[in-house]
N, C-alpha and C. Protein backbone atom coordinates (compact mmCIF):
# COMPACT_ATOMS: atom_id res chain seq x y z
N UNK A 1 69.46 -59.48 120.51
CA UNK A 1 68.51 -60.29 119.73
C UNK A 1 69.05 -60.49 118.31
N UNK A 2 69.01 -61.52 117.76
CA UNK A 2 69.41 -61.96 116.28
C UNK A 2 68.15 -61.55 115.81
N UNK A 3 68.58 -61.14 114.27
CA UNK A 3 68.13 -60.78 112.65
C UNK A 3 67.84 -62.41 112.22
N UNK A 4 67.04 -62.78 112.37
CA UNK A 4 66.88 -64.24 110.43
C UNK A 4 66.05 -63.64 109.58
N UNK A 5 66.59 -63.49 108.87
CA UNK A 5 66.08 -63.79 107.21
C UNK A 5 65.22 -64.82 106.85
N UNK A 6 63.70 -65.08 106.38
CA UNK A 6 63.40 -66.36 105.72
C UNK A 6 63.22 -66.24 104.54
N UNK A 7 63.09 -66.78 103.74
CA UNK A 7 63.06 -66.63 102.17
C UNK A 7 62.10 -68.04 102.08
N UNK A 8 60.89 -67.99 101.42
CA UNK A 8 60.35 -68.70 101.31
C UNK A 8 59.51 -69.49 102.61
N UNK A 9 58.77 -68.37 103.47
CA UNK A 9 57.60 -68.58 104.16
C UNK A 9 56.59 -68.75 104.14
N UNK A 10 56.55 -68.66 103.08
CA UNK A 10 54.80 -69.28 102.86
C UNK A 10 54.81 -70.97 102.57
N UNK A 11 56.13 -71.37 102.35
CA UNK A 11 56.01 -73.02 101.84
C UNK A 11 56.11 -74.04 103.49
N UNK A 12 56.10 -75.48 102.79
CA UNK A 12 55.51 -76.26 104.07
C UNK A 12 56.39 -75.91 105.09
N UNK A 13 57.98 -76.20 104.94
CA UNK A 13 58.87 -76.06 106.12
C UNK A 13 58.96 -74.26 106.77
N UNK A 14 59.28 -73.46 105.86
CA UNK A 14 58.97 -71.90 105.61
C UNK A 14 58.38 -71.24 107.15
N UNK A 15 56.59 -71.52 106.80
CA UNK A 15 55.90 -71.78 107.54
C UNK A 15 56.00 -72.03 109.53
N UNK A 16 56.68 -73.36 109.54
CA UNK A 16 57.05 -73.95 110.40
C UNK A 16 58.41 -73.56 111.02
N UNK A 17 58.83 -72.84 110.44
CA UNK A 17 60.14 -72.16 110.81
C UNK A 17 59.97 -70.68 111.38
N UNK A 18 59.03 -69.84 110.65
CA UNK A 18 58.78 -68.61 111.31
C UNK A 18 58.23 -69.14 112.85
N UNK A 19 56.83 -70.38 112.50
CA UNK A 19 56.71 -70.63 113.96
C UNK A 19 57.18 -70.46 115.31
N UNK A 20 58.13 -71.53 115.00
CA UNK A 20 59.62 -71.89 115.80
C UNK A 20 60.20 -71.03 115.79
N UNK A 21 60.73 -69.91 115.01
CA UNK A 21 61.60 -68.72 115.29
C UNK A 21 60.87 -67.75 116.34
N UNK A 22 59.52 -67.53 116.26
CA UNK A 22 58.81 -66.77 117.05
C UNK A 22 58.57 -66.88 118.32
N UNK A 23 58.77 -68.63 118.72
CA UNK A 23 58.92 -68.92 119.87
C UNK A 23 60.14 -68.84 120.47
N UNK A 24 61.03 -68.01 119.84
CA UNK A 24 62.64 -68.17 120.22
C UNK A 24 62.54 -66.45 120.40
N UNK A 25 62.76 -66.33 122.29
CA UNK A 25 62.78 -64.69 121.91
C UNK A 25 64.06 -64.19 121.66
N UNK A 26 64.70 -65.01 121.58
CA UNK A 26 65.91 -64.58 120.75
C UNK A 26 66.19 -64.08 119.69
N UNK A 27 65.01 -63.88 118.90
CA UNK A 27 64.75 -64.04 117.38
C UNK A 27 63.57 -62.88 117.03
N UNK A 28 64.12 -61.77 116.15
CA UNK A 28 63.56 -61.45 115.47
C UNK A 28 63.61 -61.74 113.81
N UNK A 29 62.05 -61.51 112.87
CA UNK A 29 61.67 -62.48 111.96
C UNK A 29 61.92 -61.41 111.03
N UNK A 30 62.71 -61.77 109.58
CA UNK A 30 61.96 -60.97 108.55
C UNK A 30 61.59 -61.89 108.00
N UNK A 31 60.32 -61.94 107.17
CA UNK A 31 60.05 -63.06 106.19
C UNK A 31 59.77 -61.92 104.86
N UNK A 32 60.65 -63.30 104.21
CA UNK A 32 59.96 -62.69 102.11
C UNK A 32 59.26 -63.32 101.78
N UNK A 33 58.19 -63.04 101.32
CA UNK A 33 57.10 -63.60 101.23
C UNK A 33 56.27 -63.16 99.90
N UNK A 34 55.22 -64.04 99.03
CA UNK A 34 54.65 -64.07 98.16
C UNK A 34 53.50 -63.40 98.27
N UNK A 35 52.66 -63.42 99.39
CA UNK A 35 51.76 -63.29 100.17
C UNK A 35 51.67 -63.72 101.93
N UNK A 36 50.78 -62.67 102.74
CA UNK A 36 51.46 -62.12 104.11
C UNK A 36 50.58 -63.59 104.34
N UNK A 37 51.50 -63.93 105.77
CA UNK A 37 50.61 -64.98 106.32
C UNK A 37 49.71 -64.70 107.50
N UNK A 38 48.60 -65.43 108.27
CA UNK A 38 47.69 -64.82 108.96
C UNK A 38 48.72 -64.94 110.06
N UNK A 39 49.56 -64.17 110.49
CA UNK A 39 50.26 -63.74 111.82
C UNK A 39 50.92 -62.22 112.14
N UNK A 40 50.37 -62.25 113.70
CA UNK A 40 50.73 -61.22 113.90
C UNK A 40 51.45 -61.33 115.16
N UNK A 41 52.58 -60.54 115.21
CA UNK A 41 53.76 -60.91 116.00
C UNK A 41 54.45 -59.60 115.91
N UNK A 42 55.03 -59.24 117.72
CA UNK A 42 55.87 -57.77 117.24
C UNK A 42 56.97 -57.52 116.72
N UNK A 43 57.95 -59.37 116.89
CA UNK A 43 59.04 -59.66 116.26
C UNK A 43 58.61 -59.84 114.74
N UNK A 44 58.06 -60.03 113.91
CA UNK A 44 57.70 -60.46 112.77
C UNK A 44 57.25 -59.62 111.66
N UNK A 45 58.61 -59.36 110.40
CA UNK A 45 58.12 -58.10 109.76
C UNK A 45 58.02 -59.14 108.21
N UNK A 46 56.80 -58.78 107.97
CA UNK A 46 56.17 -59.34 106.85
C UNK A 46 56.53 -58.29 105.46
N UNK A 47 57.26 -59.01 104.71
CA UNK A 47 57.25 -58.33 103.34
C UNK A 47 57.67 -58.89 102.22
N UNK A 48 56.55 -58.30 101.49
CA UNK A 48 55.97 -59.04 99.95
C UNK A 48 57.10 -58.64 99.26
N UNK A 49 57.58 -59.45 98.46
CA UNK A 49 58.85 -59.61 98.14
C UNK A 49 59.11 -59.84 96.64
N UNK A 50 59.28 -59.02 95.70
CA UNK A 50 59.73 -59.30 94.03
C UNK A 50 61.41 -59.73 93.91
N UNK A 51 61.58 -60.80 94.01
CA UNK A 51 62.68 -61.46 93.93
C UNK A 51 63.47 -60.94 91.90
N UNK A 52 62.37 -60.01 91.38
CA UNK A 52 62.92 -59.61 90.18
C UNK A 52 63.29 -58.58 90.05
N UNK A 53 62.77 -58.10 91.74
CA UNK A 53 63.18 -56.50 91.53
C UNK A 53 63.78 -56.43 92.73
N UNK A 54 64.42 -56.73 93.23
CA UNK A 54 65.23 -56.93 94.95
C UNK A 54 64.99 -55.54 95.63
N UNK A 55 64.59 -55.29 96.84
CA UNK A 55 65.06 -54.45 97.84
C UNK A 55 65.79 -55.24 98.59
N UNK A 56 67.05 -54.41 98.41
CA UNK A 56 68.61 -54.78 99.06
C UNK A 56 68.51 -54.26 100.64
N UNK A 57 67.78 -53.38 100.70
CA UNK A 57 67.38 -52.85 102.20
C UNK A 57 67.18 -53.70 103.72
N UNK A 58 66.03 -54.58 103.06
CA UNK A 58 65.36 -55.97 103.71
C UNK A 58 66.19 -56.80 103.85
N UNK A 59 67.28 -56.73 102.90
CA UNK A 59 67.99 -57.97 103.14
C UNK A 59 69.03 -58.29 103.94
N UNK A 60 68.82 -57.28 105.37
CA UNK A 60 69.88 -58.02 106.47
C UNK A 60 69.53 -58.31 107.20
N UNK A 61 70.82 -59.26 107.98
CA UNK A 61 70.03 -60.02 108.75
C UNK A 61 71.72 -60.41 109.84
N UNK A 62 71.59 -61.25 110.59
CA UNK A 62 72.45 -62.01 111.45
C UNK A 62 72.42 -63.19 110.70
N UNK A 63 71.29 -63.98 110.23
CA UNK A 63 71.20 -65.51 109.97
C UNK A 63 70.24 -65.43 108.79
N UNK A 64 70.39 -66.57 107.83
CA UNK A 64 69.31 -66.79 106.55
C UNK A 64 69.09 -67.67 106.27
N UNK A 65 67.78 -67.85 106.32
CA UNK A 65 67.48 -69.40 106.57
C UNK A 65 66.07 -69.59 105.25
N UNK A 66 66.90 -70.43 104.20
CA UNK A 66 66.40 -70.51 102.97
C UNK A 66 65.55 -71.54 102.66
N UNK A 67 64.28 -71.29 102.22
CA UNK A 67 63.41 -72.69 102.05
C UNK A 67 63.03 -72.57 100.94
N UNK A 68 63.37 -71.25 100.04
CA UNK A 68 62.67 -71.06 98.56
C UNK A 68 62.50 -72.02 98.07
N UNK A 69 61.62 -72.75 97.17
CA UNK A 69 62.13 -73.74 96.38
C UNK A 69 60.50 -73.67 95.53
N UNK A 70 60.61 -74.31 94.47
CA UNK A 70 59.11 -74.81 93.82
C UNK A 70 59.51 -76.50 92.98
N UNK A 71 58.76 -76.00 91.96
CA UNK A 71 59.04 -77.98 91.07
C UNK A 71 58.62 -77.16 90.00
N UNK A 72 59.86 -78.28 88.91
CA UNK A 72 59.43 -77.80 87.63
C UNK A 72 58.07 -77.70 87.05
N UNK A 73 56.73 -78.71 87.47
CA UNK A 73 55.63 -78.55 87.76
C UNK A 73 55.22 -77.57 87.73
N UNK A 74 55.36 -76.82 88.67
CA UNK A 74 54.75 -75.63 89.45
C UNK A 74 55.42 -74.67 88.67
N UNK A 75 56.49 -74.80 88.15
CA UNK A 75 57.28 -73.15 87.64
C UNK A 75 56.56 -73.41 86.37
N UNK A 76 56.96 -74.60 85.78
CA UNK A 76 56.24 -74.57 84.17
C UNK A 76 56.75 -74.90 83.17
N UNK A 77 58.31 -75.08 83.53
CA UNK A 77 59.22 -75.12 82.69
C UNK A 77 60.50 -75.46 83.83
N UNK A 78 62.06 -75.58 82.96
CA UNK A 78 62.75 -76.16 83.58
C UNK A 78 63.53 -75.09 83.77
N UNK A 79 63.54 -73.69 82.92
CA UNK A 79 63.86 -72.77 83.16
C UNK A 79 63.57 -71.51 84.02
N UNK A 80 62.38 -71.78 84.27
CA UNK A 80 61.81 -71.35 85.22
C UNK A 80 61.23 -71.30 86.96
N UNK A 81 62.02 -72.94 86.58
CA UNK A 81 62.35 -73.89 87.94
C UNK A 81 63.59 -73.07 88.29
N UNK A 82 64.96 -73.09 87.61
CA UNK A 82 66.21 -72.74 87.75
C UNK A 82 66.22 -71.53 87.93
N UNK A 83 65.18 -70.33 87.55
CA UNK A 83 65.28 -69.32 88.14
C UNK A 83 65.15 -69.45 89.45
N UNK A 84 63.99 -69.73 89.86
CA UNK A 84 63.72 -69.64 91.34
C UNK A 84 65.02 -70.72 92.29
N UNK A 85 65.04 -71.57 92.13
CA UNK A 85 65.43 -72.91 92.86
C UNK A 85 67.34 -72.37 92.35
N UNK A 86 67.61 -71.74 92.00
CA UNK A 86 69.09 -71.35 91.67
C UNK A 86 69.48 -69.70 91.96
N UNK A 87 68.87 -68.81 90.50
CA UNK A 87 69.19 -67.67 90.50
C UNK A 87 68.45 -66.72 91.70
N UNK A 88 67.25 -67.20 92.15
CA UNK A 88 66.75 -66.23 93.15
C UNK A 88 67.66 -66.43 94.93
N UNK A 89 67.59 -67.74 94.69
CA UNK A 89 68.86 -68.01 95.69
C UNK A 89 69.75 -67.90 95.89
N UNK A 90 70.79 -67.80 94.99
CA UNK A 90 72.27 -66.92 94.82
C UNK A 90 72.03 -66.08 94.73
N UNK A 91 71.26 -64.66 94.32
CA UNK A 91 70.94 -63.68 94.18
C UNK A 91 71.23 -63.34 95.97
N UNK A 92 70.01 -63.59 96.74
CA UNK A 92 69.54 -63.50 97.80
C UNK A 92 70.77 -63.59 98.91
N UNK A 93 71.19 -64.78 98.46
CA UNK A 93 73.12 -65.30 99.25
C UNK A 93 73.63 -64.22 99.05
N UNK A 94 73.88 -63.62 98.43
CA UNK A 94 74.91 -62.64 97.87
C UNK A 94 74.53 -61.66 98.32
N UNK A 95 73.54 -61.33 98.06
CA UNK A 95 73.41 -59.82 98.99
C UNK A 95 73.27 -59.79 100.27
N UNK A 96 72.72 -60.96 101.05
CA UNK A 96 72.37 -60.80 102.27
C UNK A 96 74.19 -61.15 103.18
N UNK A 97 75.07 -62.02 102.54
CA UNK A 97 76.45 -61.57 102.34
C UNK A 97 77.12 -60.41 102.82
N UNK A 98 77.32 -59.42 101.78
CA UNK A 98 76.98 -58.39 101.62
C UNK A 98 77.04 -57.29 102.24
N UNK A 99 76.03 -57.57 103.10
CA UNK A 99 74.58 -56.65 104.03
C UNK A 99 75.17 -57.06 105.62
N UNK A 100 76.02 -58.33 105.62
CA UNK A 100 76.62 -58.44 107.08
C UNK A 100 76.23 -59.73 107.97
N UNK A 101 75.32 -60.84 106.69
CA UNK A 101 75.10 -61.98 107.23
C UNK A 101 76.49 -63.36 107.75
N UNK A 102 76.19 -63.32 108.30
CA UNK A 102 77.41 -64.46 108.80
C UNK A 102 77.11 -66.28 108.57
N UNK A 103 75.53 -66.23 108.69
CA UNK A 103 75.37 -68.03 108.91
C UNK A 103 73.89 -68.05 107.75
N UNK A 104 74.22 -69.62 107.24
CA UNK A 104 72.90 -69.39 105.80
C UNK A 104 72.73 -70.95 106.14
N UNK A 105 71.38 -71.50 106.04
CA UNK A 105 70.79 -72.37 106.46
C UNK A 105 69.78 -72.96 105.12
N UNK A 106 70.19 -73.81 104.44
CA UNK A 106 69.33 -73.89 103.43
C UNK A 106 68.49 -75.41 103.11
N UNK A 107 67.21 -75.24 102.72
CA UNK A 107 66.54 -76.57 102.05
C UNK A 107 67.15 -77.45 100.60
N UNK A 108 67.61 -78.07 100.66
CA UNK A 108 67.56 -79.02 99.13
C UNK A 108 67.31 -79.70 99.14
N UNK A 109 67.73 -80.86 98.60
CA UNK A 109 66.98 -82.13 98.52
C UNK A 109 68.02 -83.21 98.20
N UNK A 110 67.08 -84.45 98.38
CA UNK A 110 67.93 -85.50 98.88
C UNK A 110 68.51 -86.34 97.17
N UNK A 111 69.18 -86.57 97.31
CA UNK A 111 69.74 -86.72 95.91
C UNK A 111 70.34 -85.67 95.35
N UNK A 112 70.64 -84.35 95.31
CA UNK A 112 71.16 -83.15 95.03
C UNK A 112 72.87 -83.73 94.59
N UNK A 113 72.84 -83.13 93.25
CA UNK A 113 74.60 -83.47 92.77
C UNK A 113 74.81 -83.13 91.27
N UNK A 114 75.84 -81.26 91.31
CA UNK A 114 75.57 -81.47 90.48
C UNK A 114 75.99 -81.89 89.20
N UNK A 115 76.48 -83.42 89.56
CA UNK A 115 76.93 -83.84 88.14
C UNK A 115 75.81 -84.95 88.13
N UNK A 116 74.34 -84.97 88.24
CA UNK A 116 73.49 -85.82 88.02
C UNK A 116 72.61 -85.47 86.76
N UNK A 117 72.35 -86.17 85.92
CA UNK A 117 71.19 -86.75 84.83
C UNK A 117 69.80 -85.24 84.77
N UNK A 118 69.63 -85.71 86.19
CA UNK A 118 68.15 -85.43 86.36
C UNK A 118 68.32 -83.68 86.50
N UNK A 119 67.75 -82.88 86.33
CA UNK A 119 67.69 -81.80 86.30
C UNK A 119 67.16 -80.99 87.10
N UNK A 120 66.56 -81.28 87.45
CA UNK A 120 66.31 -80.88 88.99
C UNK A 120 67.32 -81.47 90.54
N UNK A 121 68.01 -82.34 90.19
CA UNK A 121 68.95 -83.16 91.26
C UNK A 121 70.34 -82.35 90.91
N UNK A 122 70.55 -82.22 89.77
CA UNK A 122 71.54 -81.09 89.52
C UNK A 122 71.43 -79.97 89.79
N UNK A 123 70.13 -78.92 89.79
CA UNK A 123 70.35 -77.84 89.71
C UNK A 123 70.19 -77.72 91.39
N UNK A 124 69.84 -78.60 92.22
CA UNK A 124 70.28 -78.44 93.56
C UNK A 124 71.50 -78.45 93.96
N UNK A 125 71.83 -79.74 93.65
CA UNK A 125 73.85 -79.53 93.58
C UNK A 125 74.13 -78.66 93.56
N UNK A 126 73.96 -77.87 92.17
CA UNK A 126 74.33 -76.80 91.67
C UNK A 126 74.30 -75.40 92.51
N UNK A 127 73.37 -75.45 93.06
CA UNK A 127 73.21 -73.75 94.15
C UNK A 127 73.56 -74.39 95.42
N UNK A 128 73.93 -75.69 95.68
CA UNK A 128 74.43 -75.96 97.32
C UNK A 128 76.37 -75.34 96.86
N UNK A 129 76.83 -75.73 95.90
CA UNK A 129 77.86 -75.38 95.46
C UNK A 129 78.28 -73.84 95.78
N UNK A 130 77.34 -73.12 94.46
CA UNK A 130 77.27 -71.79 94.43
C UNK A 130 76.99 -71.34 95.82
N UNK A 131 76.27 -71.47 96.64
CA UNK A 131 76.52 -71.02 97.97
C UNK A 131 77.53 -71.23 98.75
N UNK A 132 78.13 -72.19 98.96
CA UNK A 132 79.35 -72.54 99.63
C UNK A 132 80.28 -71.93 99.31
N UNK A 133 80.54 -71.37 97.88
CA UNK A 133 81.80 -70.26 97.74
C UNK A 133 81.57 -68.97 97.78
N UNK A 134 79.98 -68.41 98.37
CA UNK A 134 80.29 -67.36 98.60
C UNK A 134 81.26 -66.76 99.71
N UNK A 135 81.59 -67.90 100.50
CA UNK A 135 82.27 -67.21 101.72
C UNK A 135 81.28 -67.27 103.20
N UNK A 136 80.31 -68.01 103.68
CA UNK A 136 79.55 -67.79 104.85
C UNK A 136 80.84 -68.34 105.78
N UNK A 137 80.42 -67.70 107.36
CA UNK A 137 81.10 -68.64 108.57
C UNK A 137 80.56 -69.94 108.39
N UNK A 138 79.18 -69.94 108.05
CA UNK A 138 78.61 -71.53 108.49
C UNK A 138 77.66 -71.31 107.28
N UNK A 139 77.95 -72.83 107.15
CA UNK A 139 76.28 -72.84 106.06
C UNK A 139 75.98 -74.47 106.37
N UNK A 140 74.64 -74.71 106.62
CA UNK A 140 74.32 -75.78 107.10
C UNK A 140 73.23 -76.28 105.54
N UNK A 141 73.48 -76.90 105.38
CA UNK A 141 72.51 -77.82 103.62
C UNK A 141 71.36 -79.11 104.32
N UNK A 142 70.57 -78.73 104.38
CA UNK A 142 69.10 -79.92 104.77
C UNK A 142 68.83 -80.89 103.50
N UNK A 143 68.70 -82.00 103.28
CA UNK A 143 68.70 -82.68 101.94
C UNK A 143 67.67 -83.94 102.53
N UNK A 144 66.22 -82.91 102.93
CA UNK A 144 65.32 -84.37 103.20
C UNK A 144 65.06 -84.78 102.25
N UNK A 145 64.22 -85.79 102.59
CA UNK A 145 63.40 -86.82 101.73
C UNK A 145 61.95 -86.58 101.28
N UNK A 146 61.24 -87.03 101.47
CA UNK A 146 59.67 -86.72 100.73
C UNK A 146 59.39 -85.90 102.58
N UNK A 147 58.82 -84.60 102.49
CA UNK A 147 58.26 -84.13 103.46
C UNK A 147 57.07 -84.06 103.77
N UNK A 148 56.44 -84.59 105.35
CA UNK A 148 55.28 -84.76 105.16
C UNK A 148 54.92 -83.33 106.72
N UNK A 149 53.20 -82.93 106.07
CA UNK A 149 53.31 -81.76 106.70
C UNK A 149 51.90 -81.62 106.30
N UNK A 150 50.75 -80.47 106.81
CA UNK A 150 49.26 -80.15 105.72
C UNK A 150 49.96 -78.82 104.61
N UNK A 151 49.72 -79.42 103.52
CA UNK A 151 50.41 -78.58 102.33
C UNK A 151 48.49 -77.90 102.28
N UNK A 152 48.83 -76.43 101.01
CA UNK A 152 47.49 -75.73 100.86
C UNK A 152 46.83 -76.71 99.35
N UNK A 153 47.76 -77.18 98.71
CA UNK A 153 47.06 -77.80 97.35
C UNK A 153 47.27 -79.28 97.73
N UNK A 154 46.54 -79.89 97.11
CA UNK A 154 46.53 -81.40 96.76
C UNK A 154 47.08 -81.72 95.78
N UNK A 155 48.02 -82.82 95.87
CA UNK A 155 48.79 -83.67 95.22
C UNK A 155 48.88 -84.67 95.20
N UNK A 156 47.77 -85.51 94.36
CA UNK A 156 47.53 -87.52 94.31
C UNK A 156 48.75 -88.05 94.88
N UNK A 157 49.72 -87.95 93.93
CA UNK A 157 50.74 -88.73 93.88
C UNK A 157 51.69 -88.41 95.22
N UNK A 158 52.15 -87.16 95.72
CA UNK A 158 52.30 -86.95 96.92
C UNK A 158 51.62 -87.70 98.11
N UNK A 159 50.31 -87.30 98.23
CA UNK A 159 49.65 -88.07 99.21
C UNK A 159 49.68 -89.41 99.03
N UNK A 160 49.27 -89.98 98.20
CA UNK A 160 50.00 -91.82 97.91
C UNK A 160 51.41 -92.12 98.61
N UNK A 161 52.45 -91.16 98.19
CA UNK A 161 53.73 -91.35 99.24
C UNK A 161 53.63 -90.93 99.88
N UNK A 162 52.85 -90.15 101.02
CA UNK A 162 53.01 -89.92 102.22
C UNK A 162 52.50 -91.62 103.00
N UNK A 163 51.46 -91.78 102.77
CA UNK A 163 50.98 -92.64 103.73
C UNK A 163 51.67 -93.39 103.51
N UNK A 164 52.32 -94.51 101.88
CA UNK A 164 53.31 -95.41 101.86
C UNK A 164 54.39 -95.17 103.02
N UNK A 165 54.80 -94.10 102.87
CA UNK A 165 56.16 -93.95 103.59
C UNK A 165 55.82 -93.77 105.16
N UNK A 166 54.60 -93.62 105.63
CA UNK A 166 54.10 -93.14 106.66
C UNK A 166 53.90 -94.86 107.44
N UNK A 167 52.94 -95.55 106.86
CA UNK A 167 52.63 -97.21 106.94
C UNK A 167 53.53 -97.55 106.79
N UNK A 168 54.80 -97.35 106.08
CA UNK A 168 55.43 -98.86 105.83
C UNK A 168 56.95 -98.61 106.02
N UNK A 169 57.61 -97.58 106.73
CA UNK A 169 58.72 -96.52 107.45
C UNK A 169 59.03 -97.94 107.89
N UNK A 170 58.80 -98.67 108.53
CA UNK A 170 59.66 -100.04 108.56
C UNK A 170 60.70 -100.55 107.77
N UNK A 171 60.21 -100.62 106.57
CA UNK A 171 60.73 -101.36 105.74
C UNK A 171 62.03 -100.47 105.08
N UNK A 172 61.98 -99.05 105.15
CA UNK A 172 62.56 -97.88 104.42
C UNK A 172 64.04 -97.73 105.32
N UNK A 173 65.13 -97.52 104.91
CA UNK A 173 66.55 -97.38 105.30
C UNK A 173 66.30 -95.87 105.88
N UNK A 174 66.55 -95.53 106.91
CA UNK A 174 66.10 -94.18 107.81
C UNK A 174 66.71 -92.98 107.06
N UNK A 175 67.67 -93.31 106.06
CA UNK A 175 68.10 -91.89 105.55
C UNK A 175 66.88 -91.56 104.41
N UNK A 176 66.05 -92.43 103.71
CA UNK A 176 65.27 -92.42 103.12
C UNK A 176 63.78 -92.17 103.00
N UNK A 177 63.51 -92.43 104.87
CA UNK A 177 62.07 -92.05 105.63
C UNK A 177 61.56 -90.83 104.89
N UNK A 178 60.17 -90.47 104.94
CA UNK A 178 59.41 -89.07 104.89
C UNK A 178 59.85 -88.86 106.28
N UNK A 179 60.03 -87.40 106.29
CA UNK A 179 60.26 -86.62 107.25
C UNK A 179 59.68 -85.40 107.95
N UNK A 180 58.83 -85.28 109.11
CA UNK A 180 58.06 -84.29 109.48
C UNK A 180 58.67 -82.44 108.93
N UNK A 181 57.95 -81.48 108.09
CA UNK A 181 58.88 -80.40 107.89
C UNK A 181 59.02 -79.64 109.02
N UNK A 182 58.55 -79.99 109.86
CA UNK A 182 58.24 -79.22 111.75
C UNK A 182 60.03 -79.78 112.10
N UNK A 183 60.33 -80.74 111.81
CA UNK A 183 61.48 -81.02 112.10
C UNK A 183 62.71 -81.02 111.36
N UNK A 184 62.35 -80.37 110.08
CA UNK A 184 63.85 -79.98 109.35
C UNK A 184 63.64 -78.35 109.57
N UNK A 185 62.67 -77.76 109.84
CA UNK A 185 62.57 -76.09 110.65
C UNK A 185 63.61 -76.50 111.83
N UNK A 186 63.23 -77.45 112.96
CA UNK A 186 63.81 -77.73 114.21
C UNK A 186 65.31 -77.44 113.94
N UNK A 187 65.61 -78.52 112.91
CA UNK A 187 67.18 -78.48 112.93
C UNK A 187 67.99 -77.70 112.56
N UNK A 188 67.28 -76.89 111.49
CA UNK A 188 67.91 -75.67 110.62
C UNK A 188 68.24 -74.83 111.66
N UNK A 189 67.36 -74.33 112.90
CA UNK A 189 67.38 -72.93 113.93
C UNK A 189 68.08 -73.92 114.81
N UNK A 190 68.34 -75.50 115.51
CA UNK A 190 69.51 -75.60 116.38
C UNK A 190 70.92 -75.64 115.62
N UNK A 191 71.26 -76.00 114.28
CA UNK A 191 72.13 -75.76 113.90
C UNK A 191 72.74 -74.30 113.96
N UNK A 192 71.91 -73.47 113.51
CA UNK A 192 72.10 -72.02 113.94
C UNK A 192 72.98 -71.65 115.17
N UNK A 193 71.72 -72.46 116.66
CA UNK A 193 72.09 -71.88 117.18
C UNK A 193 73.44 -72.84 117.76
N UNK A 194 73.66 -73.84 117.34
CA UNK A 194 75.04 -74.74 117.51
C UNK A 194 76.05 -73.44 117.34
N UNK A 195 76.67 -72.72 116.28
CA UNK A 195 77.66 -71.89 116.13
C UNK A 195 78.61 -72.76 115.16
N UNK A 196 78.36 -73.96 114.76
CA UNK A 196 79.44 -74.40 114.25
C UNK A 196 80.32 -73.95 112.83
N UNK A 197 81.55 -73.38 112.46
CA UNK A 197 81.76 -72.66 111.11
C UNK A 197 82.12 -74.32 110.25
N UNK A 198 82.26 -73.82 108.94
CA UNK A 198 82.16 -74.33 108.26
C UNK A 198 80.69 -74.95 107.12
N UNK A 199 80.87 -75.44 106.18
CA UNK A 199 79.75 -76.16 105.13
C UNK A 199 79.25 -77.54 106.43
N UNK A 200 78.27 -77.83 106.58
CA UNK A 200 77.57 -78.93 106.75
C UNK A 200 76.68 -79.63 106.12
N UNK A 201 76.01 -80.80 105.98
CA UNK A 201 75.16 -81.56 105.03
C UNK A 201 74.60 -82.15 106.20
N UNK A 202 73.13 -82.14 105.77
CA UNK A 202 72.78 -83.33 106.71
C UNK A 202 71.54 -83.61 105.94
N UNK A 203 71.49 -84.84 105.92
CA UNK A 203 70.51 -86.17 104.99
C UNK A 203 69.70 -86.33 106.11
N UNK A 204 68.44 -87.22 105.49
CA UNK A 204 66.88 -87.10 106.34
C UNK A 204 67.22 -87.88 107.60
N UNK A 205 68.11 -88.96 107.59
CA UNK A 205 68.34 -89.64 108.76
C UNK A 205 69.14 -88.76 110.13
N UNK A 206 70.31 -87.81 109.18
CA UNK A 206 70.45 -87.25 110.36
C UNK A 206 69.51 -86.06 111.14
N UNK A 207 68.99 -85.43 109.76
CA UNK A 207 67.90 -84.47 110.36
C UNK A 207 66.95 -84.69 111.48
N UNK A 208 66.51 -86.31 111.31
CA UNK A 208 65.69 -86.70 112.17
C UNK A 208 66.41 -87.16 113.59
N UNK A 209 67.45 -86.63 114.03
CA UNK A 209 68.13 -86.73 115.28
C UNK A 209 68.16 -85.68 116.06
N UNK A 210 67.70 -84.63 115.30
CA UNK A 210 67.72 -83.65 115.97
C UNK A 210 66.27 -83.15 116.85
């Protein structure tokens, strides 16, 4: 039976990935987590997790499959975005490294580069980078588009682009579609279980092939 690692289970894709891992009895779960979610599972070890104070213990695994992420919004600042969305993630790479992980599976986003303007589009670049030289067999990079999914808070402007992109996905170039997060979970655990070594990228159009 394989070890995954999730980092960031409580968020939309997160979530949808322990799912799907649980239905894989191939798969036992650790999740890090902010707060436990309502599941109970004998594969599934729930633990509340201070990303400021690491237990290095928790952190092995066979596979790591990363969804951490927030918005400068939500952190408060832009520095506080870059903690989480950078340093808690290289942190996490590195030890779980380390500890005897072989394959790392991660969320960013679409536009990610980091020699871009925007600061948040950089500092994704920026940790798809920093991960790639730690050394994994495989690391697979997800770079959807607007994800649509039931989130716990409301967001006007979110929900305005969901349905745009939801109604009018016609008109939109497919690498650009909203994309179900049930299905960038999907692809992250068949990439996994593909075996393939090396860095991979895959943009919302290809995600949605899987």
């Amino acid at each position: 039976m394989k070890k995954a690692l999730v980092l960031g289970g409580t968020g939309l894709i997160g979530q949808q990935l322990i799912d799907l891992l649980l239905q894989d009895n191939n798969y036992s779960v650790i999740a890090l987590v902010r707060k436990t979610l309502p599941i109970e599972n004998e594969r599934l070890m729930q633990v509340i997790f201070d990303y400021e104070n690491p237990n290095n213990e928790v952190i092995i695994a066979d596979e790591v499959f990363c969804c951490l992420g927030t918005t400068i919004k939500v952190a408060g600042s832009q520095k506080a975005f870059y903690k989480v969305d950078f340093e808690y993630v290289l942190d996490i790479a590195k030890r779980a490294y380390r500890n005897g992980a072989k394959k790392f599976a991660m969320v960013s986003s679409m536009g990610a580069n980091k020699n871009s303007n925007v600061f948040y589009s950089k500092t994704k670049g920026a940790i798809e980078e920093a991960v790639a030289n730690i050394g994994y067999e495989s690391l697979y990079i997800f770079r959807p588009s607007l994800l649509l999914g039931k989130r716990t808070g409301f967001r006007l402007g979110e929900r305005i682009a969901q349905y745009f992109f939801t109604f009018f996905s016609f008109l939109i170039p497919k690498k650009y579609r909203a994309i179900q997060a049930r299905q960038v979970a999907k692809a992250m655990i068949d990439c996994m279980n593909a075996g393939n070594s090396g860095v991979h990228l895959f943009e919302s159009d290809k995600i949605a092939d899987f």
